[in-house]
N, C-alpha and C. Protein backbone atom coordinates (compact mmCIF):
# COMPACT_ATOMS: atom_id res chain seq x y z
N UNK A 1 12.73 -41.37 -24.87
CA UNK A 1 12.85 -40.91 -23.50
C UNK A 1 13.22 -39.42 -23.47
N UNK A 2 14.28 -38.66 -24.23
CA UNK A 2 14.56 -37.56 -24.58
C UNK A 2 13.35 -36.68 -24.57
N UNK A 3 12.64 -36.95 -25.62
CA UNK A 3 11.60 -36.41 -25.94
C UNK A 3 10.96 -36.14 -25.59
N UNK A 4 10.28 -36.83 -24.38
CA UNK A 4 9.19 -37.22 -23.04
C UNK A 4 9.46 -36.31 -22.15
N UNK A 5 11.20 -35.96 -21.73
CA UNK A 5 11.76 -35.15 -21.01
C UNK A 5 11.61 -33.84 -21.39
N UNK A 6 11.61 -33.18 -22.57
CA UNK A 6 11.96 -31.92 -23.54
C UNK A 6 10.85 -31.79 -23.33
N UNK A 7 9.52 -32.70 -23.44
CA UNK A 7 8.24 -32.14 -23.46
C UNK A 7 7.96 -32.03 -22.36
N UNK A 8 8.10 -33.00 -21.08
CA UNK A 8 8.02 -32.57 -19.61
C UNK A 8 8.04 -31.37 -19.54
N UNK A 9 9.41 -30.70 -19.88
CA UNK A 9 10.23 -29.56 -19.52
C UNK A 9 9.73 -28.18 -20.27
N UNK A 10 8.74 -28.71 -21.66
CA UNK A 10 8.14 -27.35 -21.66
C UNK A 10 6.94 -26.85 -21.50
N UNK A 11 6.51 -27.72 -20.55
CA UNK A 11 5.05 -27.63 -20.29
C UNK A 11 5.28 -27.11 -18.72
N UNK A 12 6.47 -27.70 -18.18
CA UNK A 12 6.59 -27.03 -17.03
C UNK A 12 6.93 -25.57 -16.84
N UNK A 13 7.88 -25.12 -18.10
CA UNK A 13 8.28 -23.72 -18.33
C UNK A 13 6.87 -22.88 -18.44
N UNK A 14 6.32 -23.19 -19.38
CA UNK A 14 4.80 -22.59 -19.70
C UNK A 14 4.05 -22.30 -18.58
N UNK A 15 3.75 -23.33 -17.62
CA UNK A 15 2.99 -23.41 -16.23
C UNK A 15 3.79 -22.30 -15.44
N UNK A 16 5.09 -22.43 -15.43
CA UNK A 16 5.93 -21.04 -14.75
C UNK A 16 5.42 -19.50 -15.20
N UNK A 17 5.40 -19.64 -16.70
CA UNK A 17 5.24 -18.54 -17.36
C UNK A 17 3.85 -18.04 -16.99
N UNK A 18 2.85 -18.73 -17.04
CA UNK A 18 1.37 -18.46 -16.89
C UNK A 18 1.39 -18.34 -15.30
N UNK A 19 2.09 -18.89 -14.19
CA UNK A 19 1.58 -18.21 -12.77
C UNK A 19 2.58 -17.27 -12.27
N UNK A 20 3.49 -16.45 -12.69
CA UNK A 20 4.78 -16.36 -12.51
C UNK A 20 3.83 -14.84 -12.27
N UNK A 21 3.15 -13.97 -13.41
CA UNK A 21 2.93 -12.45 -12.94
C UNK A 21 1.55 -12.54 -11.80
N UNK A 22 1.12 -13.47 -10.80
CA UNK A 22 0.62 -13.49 -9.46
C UNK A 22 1.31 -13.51 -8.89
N UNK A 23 2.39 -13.93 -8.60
CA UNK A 23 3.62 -13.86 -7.95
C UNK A 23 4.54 -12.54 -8.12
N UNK A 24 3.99 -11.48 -9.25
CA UNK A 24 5.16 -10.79 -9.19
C UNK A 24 5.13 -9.53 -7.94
N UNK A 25 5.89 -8.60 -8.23
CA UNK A 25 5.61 -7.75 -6.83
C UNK A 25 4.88 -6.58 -7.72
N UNK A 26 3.85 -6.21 -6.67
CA UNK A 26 3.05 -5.34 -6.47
C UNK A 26 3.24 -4.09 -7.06
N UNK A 27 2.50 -3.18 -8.02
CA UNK A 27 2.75 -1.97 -8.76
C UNK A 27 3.47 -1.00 -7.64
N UNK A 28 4.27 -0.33 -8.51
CA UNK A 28 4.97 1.19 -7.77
C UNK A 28 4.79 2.26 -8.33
N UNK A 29 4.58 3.04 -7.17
CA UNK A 29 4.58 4.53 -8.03
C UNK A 29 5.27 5.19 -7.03
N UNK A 30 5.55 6.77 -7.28
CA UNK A 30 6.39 7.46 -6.78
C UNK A 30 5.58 8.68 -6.32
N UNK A 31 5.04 9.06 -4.88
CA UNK A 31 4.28 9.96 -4.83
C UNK A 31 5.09 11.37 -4.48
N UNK A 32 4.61 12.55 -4.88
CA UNK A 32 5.52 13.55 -4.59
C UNK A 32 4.07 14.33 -3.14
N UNK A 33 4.63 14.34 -2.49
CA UNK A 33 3.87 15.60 -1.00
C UNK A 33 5.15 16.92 -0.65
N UNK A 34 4.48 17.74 -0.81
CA UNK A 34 5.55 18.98 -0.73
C UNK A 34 6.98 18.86 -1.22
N UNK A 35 7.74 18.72 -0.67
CA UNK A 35 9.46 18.39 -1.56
C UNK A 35 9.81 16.90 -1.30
N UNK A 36 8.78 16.03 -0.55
CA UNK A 36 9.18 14.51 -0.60
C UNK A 36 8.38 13.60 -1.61
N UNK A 37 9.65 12.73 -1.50
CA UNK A 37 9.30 11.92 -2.55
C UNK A 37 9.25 10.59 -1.99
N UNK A 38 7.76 9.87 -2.48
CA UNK A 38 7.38 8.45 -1.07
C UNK A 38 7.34 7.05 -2.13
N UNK A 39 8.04 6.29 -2.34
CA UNK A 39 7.66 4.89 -3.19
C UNK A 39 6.67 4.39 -2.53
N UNK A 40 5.59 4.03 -2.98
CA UNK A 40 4.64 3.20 -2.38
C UNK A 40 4.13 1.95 -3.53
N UNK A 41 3.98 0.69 -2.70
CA UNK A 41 3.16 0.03 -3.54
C UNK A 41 1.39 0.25 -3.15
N UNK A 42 0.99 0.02 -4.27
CA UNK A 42 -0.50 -0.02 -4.74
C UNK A 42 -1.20 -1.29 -4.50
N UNK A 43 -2.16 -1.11 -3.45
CA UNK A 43 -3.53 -1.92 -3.24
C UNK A 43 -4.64 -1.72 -3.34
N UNK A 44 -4.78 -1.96 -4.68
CA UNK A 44 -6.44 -1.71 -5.45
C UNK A 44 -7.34 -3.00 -5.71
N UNK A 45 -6.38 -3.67 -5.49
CA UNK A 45 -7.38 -4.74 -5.34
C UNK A 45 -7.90 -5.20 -3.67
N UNK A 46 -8.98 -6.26 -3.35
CA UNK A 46 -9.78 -6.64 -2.67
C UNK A 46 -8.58 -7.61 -1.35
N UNK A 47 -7.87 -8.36 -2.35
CA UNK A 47 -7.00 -9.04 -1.83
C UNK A 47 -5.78 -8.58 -1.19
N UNK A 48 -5.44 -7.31 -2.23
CA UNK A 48 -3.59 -6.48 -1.38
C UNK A 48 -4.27 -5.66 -0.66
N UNK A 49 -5.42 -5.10 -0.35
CA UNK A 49 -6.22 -4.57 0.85
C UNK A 49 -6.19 -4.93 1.87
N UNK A 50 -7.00 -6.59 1.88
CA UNK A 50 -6.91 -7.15 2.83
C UNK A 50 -5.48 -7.44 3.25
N UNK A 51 -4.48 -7.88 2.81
CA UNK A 51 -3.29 -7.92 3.26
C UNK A 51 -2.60 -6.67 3.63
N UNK A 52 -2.69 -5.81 2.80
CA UNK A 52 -2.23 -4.79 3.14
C UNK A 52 -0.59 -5.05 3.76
N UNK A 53 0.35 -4.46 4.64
CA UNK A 53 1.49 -4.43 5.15
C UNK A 53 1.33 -5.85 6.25
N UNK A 54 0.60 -6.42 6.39
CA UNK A 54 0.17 -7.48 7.55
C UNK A 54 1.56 -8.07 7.28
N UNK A 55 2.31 -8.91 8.73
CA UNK A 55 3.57 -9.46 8.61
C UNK A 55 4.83 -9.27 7.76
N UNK A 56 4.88 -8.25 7.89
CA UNK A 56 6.10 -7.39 8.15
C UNK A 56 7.04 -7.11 8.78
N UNK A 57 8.40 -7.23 9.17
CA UNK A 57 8.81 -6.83 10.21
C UNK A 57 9.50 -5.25 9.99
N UNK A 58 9.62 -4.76 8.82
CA UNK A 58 10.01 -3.85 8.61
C UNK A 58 9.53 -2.70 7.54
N UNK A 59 9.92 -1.61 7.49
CA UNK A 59 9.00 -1.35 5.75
C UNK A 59 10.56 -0.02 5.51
N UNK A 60 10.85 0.19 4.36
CA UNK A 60 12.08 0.79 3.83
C UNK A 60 11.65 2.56 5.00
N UNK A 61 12.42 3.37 4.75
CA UNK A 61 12.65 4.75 4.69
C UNK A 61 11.84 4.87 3.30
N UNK A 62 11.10 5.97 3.59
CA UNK A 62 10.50 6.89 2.35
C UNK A 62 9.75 5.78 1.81
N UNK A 63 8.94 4.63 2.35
CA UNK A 63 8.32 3.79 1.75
C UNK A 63 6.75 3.63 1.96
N UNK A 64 5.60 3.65 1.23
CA UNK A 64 4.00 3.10 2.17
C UNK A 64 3.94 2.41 0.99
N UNK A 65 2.54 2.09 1.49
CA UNK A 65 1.42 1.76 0.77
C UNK A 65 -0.10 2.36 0.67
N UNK A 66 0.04 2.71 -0.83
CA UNK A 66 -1.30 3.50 -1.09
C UNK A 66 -2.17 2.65 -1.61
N UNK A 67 -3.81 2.55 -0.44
CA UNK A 67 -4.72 2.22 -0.60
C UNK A 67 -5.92 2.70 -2.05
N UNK A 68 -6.31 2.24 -3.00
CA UNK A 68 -7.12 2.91 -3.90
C UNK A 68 -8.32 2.08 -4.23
N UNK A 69 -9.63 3.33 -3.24
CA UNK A 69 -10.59 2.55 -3.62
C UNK A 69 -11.53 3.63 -4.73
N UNK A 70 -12.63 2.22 -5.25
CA UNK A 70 -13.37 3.30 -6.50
C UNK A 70 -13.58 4.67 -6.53
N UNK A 71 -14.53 4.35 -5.04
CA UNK A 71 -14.97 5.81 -4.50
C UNK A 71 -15.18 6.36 -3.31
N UNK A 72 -15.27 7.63 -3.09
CA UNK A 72 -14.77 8.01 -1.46
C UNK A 72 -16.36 7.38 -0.89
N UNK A 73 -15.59 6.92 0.51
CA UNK A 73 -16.75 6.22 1.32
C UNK A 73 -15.86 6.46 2.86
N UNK A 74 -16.67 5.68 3.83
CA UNK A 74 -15.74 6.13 5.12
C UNK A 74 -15.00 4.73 5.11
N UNK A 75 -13.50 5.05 5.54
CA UNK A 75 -12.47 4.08 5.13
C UNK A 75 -12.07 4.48 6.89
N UNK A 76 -12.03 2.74 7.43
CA UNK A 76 -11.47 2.37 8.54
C UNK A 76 -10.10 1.42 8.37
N UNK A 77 -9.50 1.52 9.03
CA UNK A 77 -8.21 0.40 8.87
C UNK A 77 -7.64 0.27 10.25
N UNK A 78 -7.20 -1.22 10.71
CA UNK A 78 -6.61 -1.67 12.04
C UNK A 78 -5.01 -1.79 11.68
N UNK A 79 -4.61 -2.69 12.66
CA UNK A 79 -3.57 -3.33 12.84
C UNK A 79 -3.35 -4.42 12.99
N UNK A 80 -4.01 -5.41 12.52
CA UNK A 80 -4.29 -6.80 12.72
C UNK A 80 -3.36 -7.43 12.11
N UNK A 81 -2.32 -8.31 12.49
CA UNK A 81 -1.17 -8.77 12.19
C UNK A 81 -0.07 -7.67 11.80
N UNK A 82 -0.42 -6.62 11.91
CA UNK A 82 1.04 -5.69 11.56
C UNK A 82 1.60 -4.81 12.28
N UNK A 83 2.98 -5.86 12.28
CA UNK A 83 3.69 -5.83 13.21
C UNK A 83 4.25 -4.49 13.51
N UNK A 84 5.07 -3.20 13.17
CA UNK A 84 5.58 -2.06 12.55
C UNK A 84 4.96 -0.91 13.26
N UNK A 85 4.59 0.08 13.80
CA UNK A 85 4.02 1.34 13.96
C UNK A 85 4.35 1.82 12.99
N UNK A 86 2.60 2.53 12.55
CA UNK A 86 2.49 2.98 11.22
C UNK A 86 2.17 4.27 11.43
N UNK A 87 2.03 5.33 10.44
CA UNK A 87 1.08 6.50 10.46
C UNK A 87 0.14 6.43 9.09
N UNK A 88 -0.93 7.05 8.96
CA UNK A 88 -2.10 6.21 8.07
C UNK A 88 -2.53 8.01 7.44
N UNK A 89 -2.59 8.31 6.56
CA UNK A 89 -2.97 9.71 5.96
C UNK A 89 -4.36 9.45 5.18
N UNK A 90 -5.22 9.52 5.54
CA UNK A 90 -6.70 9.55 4.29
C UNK A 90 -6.51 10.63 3.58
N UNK A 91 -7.10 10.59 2.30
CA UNK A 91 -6.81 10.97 1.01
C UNK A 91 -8.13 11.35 0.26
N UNK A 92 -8.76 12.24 0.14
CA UNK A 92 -10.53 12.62 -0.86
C UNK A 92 -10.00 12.38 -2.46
N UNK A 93 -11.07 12.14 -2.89
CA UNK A 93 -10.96 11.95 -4.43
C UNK A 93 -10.01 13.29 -5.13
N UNK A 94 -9.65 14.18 -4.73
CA UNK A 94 -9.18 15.52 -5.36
C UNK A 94 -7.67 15.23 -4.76
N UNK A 95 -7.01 14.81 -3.77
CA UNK A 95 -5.54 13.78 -3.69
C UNK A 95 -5.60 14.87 -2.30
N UNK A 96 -6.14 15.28 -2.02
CA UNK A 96 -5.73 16.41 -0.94
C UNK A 96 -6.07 15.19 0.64
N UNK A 97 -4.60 15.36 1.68
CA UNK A 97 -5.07 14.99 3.07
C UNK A 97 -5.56 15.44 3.63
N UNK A 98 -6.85 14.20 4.23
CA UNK A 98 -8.12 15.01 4.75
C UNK A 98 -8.00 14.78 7.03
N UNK A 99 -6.64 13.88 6.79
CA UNK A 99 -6.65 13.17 8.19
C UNK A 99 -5.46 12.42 8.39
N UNK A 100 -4.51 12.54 9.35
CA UNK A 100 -3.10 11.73 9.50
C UNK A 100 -3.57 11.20 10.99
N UNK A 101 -3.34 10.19 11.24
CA UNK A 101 -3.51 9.28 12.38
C UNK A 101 -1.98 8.39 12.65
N UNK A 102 -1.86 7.91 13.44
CA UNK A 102 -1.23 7.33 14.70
C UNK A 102 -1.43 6.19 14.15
N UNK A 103 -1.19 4.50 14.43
CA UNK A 103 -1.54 3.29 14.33
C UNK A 103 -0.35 2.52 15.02
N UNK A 104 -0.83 1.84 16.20
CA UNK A 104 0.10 0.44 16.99
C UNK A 104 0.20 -0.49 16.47
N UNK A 105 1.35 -1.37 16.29
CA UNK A 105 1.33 -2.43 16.27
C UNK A 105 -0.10 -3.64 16.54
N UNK A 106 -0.23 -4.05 16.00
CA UNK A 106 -1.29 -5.24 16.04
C UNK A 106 -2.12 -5.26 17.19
N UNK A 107 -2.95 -3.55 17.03
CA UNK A 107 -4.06 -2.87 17.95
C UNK A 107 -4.90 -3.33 16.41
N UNK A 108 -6.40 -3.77 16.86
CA UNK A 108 -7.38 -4.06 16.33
C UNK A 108 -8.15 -3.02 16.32
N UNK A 109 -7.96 -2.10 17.19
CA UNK A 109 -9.07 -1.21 16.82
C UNK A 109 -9.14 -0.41 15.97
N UNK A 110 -10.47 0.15 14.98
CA UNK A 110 -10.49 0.77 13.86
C UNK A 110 -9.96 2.14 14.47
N UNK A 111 -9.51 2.29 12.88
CA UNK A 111 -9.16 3.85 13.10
C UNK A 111 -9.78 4.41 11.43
N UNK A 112 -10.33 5.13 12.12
CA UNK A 112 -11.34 5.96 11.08
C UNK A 112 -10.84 7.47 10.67
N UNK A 113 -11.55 7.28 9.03
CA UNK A 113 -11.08 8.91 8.72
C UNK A 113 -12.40 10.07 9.19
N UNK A 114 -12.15 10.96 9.44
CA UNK A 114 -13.62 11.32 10.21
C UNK A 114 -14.05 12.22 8.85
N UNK A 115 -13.90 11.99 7.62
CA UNK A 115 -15.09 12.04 6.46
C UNK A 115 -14.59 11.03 5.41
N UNK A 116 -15.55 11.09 4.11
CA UNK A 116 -15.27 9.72 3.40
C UNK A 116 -14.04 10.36 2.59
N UNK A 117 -13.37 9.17 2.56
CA UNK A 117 -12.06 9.21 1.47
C UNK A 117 -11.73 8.49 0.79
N UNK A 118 -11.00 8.51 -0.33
CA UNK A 118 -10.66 7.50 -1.41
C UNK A 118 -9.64 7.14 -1.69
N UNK A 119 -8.34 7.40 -1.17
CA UNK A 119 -7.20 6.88 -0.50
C UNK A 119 -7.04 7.07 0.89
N UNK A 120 -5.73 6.11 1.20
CA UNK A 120 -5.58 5.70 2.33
C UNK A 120 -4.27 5.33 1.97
N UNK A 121 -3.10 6.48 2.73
CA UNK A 121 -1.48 5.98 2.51
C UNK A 121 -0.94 5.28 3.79
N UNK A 122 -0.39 4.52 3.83
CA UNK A 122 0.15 3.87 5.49
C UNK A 122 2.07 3.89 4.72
N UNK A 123 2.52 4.76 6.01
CA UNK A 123 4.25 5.03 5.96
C UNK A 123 4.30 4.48 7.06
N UNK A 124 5.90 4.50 7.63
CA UNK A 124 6.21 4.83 8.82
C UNK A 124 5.72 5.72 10.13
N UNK A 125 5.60 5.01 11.52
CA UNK A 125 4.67 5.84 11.77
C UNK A 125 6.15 6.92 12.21
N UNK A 126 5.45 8.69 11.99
CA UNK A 126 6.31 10.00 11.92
C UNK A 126 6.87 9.99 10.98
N UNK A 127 6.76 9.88 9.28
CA UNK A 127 7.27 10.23 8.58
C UNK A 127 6.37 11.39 8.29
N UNK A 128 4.99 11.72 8.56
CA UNK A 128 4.18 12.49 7.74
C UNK A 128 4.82 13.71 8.80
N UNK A 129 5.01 13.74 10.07
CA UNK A 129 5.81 15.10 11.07
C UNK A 129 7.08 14.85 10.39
N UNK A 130 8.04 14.04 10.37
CA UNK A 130 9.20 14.32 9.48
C UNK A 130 9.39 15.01 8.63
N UNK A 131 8.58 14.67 7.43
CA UNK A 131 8.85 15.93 6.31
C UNK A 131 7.98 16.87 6.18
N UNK A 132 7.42 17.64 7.51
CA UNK A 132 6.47 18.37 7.56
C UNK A 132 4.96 18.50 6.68
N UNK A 133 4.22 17.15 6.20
CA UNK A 133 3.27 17.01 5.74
C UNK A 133 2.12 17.06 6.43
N UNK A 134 1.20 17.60 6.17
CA UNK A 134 -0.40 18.06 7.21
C UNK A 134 -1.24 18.18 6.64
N UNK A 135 -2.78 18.17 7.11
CA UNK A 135 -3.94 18.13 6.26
C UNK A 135 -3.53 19.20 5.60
N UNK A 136 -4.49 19.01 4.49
CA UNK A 136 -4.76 20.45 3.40
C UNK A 136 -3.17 19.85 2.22
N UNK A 137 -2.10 19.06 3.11
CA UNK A 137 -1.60 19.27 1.73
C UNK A 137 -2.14 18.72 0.67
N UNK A 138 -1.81 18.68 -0.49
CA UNK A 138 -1.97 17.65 -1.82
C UNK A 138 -0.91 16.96 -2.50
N UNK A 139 -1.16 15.68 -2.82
CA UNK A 139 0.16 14.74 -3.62
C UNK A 139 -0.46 14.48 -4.82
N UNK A 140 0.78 14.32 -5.06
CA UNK A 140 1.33 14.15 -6.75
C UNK A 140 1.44 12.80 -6.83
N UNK A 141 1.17 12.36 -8.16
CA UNK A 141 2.01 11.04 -8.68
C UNK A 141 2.85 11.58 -9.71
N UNK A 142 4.55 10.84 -9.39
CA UNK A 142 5.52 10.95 -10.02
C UNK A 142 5.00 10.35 -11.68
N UNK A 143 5.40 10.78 -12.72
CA UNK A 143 5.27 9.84 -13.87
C UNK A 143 6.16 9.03 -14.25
C-alpha cells in the first residue's frame, strides 16, 4: 500500500513539474525611455496578445506590457475586456516611438498606429506625459 502511495505521489510531482512553466508568469524586461525606467511583461506570443492586460483591475506604477511582433505591419489594438485606462505607444523595428494614443476602458474601437510598427507598449494611461516621453524618442532594453 506504501508503495502504491510513493508511486501515486511521484507521478503526481512530475505532472506538476511538466505543467508548472505554462503557468509561470510571463517574461520581464526592464525598458529604459529617456531617464525612466518601465518593467514590462512580454507578449510575443499569439495567445499573451490576445490576452494582453484583458481583466485587470489594476496594473503597478512604472509598469506595461510590450507587444512583439515578427515584423512591422499596421498594428491595431482595442479595449475589449480591459478594464484600466491605458496609453498605447507604437514602436518601428529601429525601437524609436512612432505614435502615443489615449485608450478607454472596454471601448472596442480600434485604435491604430497611423504607419506599420513592430511594437506596441500599453502603460498607464499618462505615464508617457508623466515622464515627458514623445514620438521620436527611442528605448532601451535594460540587460
Amino acid at each position: 500500500m506504501t508503495h502504491k502511495l510513493i508511486k501515486k505521489f511521484s507521478l503526481f510531482l512530475l505532472f506538476v513539474g511538466l505543467i508548472s512553466p505554462v503557468y509561470a508568469d510571463p517574461a520581464q524586461k526592464t525598458l529604459i525611455i529617456n531617464e525612466s525606467k518601465l518593467s514590462v511583461e512580454i507578449a510575443d506570443t499569439p495567445s499573451s496578445q490576445q490576452l494582453g492586460l484583458m481583466h485587470r483591475e489594476t496594473l503597478d506604477p512604472n509598469h506595461g506590457m510590450l507587444f512583439v511582433f515578427e515584423e512591422p505591419q499596421k498594428l491595431c489594438f482595442w479595449m475589449k475586456n480591459t478594464l484600466i485606462p491605458l496609453s498605447i505607444a507604437y514602436i518601428d523595428q529601429n525601437f524609436k516611438i512612432i505614435d502615443i494614443l489615449d485608450m478607454q476602458p472596454l471601448d472596442e474601437t480600434p485604435i491604430c498606429a497611423k504607419q506599420d510598427a513592430q511594437y506596441a507598449l500599453e502603460v498607464n494611461q499618462g505615464w508617457f506625459k508623466l515622464n515627458n516621453i514623445k514620438i521620436g524618442n527611442l528605448i532601451g532594453i535594460s540587460k
